[in-house]
Protein backbone atom coordinates (compact mmCIF):
# COMPACT_ATOMS: atom_id res chain seq x y z
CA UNK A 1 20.24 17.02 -13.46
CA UNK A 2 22.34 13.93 -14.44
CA UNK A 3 22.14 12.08 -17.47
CA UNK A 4 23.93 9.21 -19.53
CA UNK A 5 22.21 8.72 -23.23
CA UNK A 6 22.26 5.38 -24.08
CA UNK A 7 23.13 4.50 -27.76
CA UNK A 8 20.58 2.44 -28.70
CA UNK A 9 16.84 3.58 -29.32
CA UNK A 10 14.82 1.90 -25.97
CA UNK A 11 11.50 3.18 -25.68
CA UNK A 12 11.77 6.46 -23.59
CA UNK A 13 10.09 6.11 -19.91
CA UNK A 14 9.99 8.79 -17.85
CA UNK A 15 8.74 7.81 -13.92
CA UNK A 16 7.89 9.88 -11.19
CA UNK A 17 9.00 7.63 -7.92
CA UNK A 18 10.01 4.92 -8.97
CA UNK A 19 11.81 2.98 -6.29
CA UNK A 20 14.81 1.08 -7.26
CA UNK A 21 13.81 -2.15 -8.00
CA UNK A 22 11.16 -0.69 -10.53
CA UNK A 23 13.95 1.35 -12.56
CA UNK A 24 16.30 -2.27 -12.52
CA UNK A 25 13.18 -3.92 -13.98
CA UNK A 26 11.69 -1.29 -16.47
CA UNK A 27 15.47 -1.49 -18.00
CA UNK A 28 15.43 -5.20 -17.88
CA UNK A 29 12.44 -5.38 -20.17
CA UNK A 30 14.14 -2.80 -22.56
CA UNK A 31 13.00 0.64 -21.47
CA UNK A 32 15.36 3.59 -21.07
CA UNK A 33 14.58 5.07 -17.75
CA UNK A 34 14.14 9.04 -16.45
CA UNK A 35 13.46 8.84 -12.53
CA UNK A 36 11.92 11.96 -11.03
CA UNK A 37 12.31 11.94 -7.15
CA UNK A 38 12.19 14.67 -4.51
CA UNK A 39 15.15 14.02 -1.90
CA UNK A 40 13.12 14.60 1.39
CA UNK A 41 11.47 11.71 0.63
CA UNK A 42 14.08 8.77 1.01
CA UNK A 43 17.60 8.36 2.84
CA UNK A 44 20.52 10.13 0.48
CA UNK A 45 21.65 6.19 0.16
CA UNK A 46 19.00 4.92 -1.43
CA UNK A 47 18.64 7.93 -3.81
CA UNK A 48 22.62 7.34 -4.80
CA UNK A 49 20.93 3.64 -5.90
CA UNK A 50 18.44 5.63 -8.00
CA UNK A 51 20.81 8.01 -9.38
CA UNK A 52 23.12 5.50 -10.35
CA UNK A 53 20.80 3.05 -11.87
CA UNK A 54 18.76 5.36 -13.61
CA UNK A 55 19.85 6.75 -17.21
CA UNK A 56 18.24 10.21 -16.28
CA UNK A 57 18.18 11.55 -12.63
CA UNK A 58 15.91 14.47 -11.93
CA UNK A 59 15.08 16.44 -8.26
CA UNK A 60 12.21 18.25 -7.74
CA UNK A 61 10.15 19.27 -4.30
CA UNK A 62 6.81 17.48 -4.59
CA UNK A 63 5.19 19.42 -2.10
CA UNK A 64 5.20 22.38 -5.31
CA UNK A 65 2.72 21.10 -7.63
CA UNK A 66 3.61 23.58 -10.08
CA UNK A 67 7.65 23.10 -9.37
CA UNK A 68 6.87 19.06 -9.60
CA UNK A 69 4.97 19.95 -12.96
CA UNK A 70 7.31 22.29 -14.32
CA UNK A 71 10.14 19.16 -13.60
CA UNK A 72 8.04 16.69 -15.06
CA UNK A 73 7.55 18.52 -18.63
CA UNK A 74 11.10 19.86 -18.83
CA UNK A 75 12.14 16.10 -18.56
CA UNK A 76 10.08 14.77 -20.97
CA UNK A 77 10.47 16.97 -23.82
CA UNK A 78 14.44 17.33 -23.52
CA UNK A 79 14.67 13.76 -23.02
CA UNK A 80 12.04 12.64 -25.72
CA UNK A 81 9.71 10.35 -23.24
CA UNK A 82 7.22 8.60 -24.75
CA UNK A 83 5.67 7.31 -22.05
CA UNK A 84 5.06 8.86 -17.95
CA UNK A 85 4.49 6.76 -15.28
CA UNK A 86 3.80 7.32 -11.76
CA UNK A 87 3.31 4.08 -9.43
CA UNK A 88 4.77 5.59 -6.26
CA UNK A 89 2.79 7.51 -3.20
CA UNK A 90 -0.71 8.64 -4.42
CA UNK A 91 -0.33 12.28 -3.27
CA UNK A 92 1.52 13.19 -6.56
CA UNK A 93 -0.64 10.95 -8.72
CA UNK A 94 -2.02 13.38 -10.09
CA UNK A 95 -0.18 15.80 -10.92
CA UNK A 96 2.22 13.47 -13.30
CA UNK A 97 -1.02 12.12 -15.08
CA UNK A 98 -2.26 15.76 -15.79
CA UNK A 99 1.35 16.38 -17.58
CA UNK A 100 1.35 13.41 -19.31
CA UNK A 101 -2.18 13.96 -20.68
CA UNK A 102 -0.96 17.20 -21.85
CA UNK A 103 2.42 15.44 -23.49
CA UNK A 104 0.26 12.67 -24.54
CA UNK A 105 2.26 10.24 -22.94
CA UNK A 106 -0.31 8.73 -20.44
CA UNK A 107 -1.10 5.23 -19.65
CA UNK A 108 -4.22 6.49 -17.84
CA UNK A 109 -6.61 8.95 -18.26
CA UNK A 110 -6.31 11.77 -15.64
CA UNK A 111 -9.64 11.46 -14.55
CA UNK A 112 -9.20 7.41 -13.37
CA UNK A 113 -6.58 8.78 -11.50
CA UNK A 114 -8.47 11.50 -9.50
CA UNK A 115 -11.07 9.15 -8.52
CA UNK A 116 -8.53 6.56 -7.34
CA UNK A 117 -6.58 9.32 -5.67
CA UNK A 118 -9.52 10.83 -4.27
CA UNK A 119 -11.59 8.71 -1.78
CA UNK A 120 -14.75 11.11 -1.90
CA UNK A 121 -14.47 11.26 -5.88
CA UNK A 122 -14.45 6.95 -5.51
CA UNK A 123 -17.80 7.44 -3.06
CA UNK A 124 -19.13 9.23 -5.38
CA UNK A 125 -18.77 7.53 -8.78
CA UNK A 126 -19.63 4.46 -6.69
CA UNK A 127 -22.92 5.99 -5.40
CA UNK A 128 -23.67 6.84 -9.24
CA UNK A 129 -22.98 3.54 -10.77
CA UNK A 130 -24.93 2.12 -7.91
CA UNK A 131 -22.21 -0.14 -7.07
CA UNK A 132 -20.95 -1.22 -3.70
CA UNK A 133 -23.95 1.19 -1.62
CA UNK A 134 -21.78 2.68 1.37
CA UNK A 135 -23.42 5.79 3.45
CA UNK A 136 -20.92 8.73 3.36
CA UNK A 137 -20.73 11.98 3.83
CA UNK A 138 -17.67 14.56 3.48
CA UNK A 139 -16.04 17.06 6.23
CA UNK A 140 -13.84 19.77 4.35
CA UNK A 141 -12.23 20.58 8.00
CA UNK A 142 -12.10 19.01 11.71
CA UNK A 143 -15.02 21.35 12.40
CA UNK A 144 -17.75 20.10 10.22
CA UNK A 145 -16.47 16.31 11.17
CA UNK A 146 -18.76 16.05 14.53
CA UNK A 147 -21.84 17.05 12.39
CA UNK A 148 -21.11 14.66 9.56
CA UNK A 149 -20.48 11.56 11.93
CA UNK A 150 -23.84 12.54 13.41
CA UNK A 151 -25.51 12.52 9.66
CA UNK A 152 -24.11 8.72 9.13
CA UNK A 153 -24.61 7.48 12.75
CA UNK A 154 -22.17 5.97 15.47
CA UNK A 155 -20.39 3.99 14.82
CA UNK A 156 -18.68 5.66 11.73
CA UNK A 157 -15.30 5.69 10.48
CA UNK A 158 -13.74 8.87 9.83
CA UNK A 159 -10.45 9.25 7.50
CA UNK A 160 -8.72 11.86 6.46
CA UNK A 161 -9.24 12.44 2.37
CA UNK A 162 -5.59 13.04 1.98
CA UNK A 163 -3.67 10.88 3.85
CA UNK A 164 -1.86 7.34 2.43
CA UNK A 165 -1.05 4.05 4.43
CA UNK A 166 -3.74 4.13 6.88
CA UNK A 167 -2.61 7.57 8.89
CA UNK A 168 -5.65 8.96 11.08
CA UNK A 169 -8.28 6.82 9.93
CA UNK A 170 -10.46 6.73 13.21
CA UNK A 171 -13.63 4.66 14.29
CA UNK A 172 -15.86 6.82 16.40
CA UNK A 173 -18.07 4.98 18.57
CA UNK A 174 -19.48 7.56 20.74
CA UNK A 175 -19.06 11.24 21.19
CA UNK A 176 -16.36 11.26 23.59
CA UNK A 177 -13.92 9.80 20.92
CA UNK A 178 -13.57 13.40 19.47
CA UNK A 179 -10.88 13.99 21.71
CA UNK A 180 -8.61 10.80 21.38
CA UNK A 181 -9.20 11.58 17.51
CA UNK A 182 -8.08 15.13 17.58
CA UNK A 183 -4.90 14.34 19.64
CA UNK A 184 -4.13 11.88 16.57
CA UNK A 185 -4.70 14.51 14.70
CA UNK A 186 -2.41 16.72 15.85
CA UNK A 187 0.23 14.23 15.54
CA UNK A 188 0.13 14.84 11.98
CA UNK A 189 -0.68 18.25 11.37
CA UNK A 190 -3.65 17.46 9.29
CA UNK A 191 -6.82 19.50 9.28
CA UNK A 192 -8.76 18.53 6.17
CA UNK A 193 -10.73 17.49 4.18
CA UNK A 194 -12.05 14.36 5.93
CA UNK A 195 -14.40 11.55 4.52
CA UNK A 196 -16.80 10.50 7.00
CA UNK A 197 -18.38 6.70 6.05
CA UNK A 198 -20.59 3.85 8.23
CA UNK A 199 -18.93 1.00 9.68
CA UNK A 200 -18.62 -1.76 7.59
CA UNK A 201 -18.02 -5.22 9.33
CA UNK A 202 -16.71 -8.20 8.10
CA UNK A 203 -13.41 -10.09 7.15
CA UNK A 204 -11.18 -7.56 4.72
CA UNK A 205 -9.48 -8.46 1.99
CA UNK A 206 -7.13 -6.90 -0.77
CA UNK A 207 -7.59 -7.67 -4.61
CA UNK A 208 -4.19 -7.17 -6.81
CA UNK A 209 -4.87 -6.41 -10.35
CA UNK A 210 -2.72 -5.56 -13.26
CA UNK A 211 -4.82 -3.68 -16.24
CA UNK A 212 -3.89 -3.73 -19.59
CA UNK A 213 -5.10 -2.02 -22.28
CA UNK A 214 -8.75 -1.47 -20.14
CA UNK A 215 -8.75 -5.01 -19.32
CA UNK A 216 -8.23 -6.30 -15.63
CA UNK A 217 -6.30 -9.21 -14.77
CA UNK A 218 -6.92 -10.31 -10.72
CA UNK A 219 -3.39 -11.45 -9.62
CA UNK A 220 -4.97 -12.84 -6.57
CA UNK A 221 -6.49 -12.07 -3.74
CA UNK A 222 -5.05 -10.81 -0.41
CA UNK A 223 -6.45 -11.64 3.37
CA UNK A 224 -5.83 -8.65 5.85
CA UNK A 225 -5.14 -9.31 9.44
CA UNK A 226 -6.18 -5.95 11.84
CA UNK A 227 -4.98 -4.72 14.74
CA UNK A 228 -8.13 -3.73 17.40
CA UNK A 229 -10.20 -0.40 16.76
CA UNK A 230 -10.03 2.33 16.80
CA UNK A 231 -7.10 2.58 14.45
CA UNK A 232 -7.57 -0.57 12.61
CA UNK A 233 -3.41 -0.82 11.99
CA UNK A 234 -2.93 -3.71 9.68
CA UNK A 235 -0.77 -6.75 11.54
CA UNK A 236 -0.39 -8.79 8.79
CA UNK A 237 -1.28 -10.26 5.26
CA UNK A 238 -1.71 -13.86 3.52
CA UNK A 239 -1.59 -14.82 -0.04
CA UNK A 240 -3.49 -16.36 -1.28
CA UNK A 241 -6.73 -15.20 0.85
CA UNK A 242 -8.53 -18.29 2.07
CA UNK A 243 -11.99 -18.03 0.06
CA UNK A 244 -14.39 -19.95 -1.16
CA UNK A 245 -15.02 -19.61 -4.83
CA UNK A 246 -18.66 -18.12 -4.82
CA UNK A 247 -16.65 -15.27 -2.65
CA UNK A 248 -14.08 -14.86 -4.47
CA UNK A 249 -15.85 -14.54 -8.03
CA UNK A 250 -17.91 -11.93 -6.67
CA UNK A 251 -15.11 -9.56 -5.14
CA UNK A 252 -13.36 -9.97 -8.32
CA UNK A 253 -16.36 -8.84 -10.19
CA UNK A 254 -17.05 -6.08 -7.93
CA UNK A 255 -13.14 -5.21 -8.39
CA UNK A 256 -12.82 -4.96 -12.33
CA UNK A 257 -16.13 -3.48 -12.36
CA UNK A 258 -14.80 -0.78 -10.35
CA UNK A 259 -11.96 -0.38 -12.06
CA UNK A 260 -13.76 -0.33 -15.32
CA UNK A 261 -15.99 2.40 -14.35
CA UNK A 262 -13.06 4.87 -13.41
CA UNK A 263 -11.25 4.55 -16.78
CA UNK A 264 -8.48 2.56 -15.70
CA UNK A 265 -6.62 1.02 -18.43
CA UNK A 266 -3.06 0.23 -17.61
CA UNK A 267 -1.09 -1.01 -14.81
CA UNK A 268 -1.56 -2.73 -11.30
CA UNK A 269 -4.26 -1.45 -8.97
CA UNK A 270 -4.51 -2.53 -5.00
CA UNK A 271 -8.26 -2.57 -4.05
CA UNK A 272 -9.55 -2.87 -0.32
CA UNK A 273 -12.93 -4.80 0.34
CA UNK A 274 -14.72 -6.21 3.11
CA UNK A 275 -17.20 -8.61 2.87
CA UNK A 276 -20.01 -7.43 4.66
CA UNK A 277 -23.86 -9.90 5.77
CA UNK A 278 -24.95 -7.81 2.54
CA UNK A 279 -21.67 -8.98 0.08
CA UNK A 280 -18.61 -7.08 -0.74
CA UNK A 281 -18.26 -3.64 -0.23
CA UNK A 282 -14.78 -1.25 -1.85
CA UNK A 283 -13.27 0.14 1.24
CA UNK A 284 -10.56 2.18 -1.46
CA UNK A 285 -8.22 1.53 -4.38
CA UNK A 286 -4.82 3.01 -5.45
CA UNK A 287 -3.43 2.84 -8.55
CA UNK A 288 -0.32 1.32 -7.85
CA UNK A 289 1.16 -2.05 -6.20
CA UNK A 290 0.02 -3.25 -2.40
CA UNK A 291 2.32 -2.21 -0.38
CA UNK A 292 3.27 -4.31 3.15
CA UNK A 293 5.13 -7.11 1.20
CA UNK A 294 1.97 -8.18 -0.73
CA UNK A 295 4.11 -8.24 -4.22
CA UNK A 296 6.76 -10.50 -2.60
CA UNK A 297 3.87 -12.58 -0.62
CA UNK A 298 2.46 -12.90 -4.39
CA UNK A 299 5.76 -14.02 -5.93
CA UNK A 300 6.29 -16.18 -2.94
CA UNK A 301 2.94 -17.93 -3.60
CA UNK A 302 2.71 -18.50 -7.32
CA UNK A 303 6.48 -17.58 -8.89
CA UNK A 304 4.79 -14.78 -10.13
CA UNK A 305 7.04 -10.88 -9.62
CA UNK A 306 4.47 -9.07 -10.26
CA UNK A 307 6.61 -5.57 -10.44
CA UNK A 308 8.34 -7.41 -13.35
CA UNK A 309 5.18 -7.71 -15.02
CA UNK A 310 4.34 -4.76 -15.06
CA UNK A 311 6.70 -3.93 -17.33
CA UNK A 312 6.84 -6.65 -19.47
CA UNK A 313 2.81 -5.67 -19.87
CA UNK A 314 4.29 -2.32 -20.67
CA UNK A 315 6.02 -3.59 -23.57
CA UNK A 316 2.86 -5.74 -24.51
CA UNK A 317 3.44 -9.22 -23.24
CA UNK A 318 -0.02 -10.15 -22.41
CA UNK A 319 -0.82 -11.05 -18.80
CA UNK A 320 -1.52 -14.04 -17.74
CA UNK A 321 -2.75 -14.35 -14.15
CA UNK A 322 -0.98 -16.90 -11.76
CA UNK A 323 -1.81 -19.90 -10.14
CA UNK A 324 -1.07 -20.28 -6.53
CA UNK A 325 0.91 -23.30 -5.25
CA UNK A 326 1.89 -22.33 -1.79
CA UNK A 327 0.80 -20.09 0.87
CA UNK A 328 2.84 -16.55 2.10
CA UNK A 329 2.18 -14.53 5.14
CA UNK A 330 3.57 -11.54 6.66
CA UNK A 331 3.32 -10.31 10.01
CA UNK A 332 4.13 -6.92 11.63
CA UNK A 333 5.45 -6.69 15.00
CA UNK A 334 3.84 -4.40 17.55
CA UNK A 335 5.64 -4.34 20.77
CA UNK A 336 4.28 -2.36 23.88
CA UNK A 337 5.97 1.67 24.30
CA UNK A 338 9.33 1.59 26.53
CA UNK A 339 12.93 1.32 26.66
CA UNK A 340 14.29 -1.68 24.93
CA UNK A 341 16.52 -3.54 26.89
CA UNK A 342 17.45 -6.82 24.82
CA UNK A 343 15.67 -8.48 21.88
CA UNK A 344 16.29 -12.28 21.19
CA UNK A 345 15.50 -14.50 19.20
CA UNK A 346 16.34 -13.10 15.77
CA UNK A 347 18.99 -15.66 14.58
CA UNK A 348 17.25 -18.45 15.70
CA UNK A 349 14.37 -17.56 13.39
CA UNK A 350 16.36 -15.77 10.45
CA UNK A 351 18.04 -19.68 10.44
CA UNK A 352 14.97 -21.39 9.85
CA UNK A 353 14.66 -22.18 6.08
CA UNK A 354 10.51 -21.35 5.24
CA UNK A 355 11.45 -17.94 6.96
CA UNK A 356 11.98 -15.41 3.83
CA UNK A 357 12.51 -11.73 5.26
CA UNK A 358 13.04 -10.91 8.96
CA UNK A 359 13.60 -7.30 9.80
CA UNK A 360 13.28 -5.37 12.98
CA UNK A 361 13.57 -1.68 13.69
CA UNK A 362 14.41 -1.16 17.54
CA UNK A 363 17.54 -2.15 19.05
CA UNK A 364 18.48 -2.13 22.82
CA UNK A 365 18.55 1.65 24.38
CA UNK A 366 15.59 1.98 21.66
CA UNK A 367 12.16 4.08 22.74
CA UNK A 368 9.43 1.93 20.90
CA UNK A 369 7.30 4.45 19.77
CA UNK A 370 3.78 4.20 19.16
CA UNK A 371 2.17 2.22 16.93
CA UNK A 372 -0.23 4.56 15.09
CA UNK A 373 -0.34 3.78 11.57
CA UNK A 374 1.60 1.07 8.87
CA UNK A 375 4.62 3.48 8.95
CA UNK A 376 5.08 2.66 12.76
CA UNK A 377 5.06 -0.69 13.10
CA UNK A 378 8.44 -2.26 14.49
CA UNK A 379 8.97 -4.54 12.09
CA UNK A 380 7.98 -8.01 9.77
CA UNK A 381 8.95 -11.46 9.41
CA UNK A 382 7.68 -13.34 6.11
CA UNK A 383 6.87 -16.94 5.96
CA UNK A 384 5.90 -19.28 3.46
CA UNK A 385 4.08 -22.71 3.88
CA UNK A 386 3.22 -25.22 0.78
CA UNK A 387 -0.39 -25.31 2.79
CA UNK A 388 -2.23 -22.45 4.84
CA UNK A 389 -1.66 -24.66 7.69
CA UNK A 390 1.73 -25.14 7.03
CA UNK A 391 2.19 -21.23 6.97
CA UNK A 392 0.38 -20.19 9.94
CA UNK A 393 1.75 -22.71 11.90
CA UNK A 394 5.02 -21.50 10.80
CA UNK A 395 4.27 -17.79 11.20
CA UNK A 396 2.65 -19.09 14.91
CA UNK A 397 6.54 -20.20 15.53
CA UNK A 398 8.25 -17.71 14.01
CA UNK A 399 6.60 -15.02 16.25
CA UNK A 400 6.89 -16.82 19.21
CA UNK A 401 10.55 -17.32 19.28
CA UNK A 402 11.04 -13.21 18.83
CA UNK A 403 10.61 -11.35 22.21
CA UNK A 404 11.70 -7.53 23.35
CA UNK A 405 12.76 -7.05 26.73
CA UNK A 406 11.10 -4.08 27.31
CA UNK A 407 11.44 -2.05 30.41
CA UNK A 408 12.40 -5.19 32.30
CA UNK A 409 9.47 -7.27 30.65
CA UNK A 410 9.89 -10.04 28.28
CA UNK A 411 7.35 -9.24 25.15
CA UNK A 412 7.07 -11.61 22.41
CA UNK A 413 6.20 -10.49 18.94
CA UNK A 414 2.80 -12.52 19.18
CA UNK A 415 1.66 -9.88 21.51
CA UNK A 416 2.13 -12.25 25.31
CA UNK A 417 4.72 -11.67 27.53
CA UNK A 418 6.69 -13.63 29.73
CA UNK A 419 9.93 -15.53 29.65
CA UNK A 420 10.48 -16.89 26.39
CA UNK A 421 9.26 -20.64 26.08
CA UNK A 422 6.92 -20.10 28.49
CA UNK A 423 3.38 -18.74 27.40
CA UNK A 424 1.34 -16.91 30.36
């Protein structure tokens, strides 16, 4: 444990996860800042960041609830935090807002948490409040999965309870897809529990709110691009989500409804929903920021950072939503499995001015693995536009211009292949 007391009196926060732009930002709005991380979990490099930016540095192995507890307590009485917050991955969540409680240091109630957390808890309180009707059943192992599919009727999407950024969620469409499911199983080592639901159809969107004090402040509104079933892999976001108003008001309503009925009362929540021929319907939430870009999409879009907010609604500035003036995208690059040979293209389109981020993560003598969840995609380019046109024609360009050589074959980002220039 490392530690540098400051000499002032800054409010105390103590922050399980937070990445390194979220401990710059807490301090900029005046908060002295304990960071709780477990060293498995990112590169030794970007932990030094932490480390170094942070006024306290604490280790701890999440995977031992009662070690990540005991870390979490220890911290905050030595150290004198008022306040615990946890907006990293959900599968700790918990934990830090069942400490806090005890502390009396949360933002949250524990309970809001475990229903976020917990996408059978969310069914559940859903089904009870009679909002957003989904059919659903549970599976506590691979076993009992077959039987509940059968109970909601093909085709049904199965995902597994305790898995984050869209690992193993499956569509079954007939019987026979037991087997490509367990094999994706396996890649992950996961057995259970499972949450078994019907297929909902429709276009998807994601709703960014930031809560304060019980209230819920929609951001905006975030259009999903998917990849083909069975895996549903997201390829790409816009902000903000082309809607028309009736639309919108009613997934926003749906949203802080939601939100409201899980005891939610501070911070920003991401919130999936498609709109189905019978209205909106809440695919999950998390209690934390959208991940894939969104925040910088959002900032992009109306000026607004909404990580920096979150603070500054920490320290009670009141939030006040933004207005959108332009039009962000991102899109993820999914290139076909081989050996990489060459890729081109990447400094003609990191030169062009609306392009804002461009990263790719293969370079030539590269396998391209598989693309089987958001964690194994190959890589993103962000573009902004001052209309939607404007940005998807952009984004159209953008991904055109990037190609793989793969194996001998010339694949461009936008999924064709050929030589570049020339579509087939």
């Amino acid at each position: 444990m490392t530690a540098r007391r400051p000499p002032d009196e800054r409010p105390r926060l103590l922050m399980v996860m937070p990445y390194r732009q979220f401990v710059r930002k807490a301090q900029a709005a005046g908060f002295w800042v304990g960071a709780i991380w477990d060293p498995s979990l990112e590169s030794p490099e970007y932990l030094d960041d932490v480390r170094e930016l942070a006024d306290l540095y604490v280790t701890a192995d999440f995977r031992a609830e009662e070690a990540l507890r005991d870390a979490i307590r220890s911290a905050a009485r030595e150290h004198e935090a008022s306040l615990i917050y946890h907006i990293g991955r959900e599968e700790t969540m918990v934990s830090a807002y069942e400490v806090a409680e005890e502390l009396r240091a949360e933002l949250n109630p524990a309970a809001a948490i475990r229903v976020l957390a917990d996408k059978h808890a969310m069914r559940e309180l859903l089904a009870e409040r009679g909002l957003s009707p989904v059919a659903f059943a549970s599976a506590p192992t691979r076993r009992e999965v077959p039987g509940a599919v059968r109970r909601i009727g093909f085709p049904a999407v199965v995902k597994p309870a305790a898995l984050a950024g869209s690992r193993g969620v499956f569509l079954w469409r007939e019987p026979a897809d037991q087997v490509p499911w367990t094999a994706l199983l396996d890649q992950y080592g996961y057995d259970g529990p499972f949450l078994v639901e019907e297929y909902l159809r429709g276009p998807e969107y994601s709703v960014e709110t930031l809560s304060q004090d019980g209230r819920h402040h929609v951001v905006g509104i975030t259009e999903k691009l998917l990849g083909p079933p069975p895996l549903f892999v997201e390829t790409g976001h816009v902000h903000p989500a082309p809607l028309p108003q009736d639309r919108r008001r009613a997934v926003e309503d749906l949203t802080e409804e939601f939100l409201t009925a899980c005891g939610y009362r501070f911070g920003p929540a991401h919130t999936e929903v498609i709109w189905t021929p019978e209205g909106p319907r809440i695919v999950e939430s998390q209690a934390r920021l959208g991940g894939d870009r969104i925040p910088r999409l959002i900032e992009l879009a109306t000026g607004l950072d909404v990580e920096q907010a979150v603070f500054a609604a920490l320290k009670g500035t009141p939030v006040e939503p933004p207005t959108a003036t332009a039009t962000a995208t991102v899109r993820f690059f999914t290139f076909p499995p081989g050996r990489v040979d060459e890729i081109r293209g990447l400094e003609t389109v990191g030169g062009l001015g609306h392009v804002d981020e461009l990263s790719i993560r293969l370079n030539p003598g590269d396998t391209v693995p598989e693309v089987r969840d958001s964690k194994s995609r190959h890589g993103h380019v962000i573009v902004s536009g001052a209309t939607p046109e404007e940005a998807r024609a952009r984004c159209a360009e953008a991904l055109a211009a990037i190609e793989a050589v793969i194996d001998g074959t010339p694949t461009r980002a936008d999924g064709r292949t050929g030589v570049l220039g020339t579509p087939v």
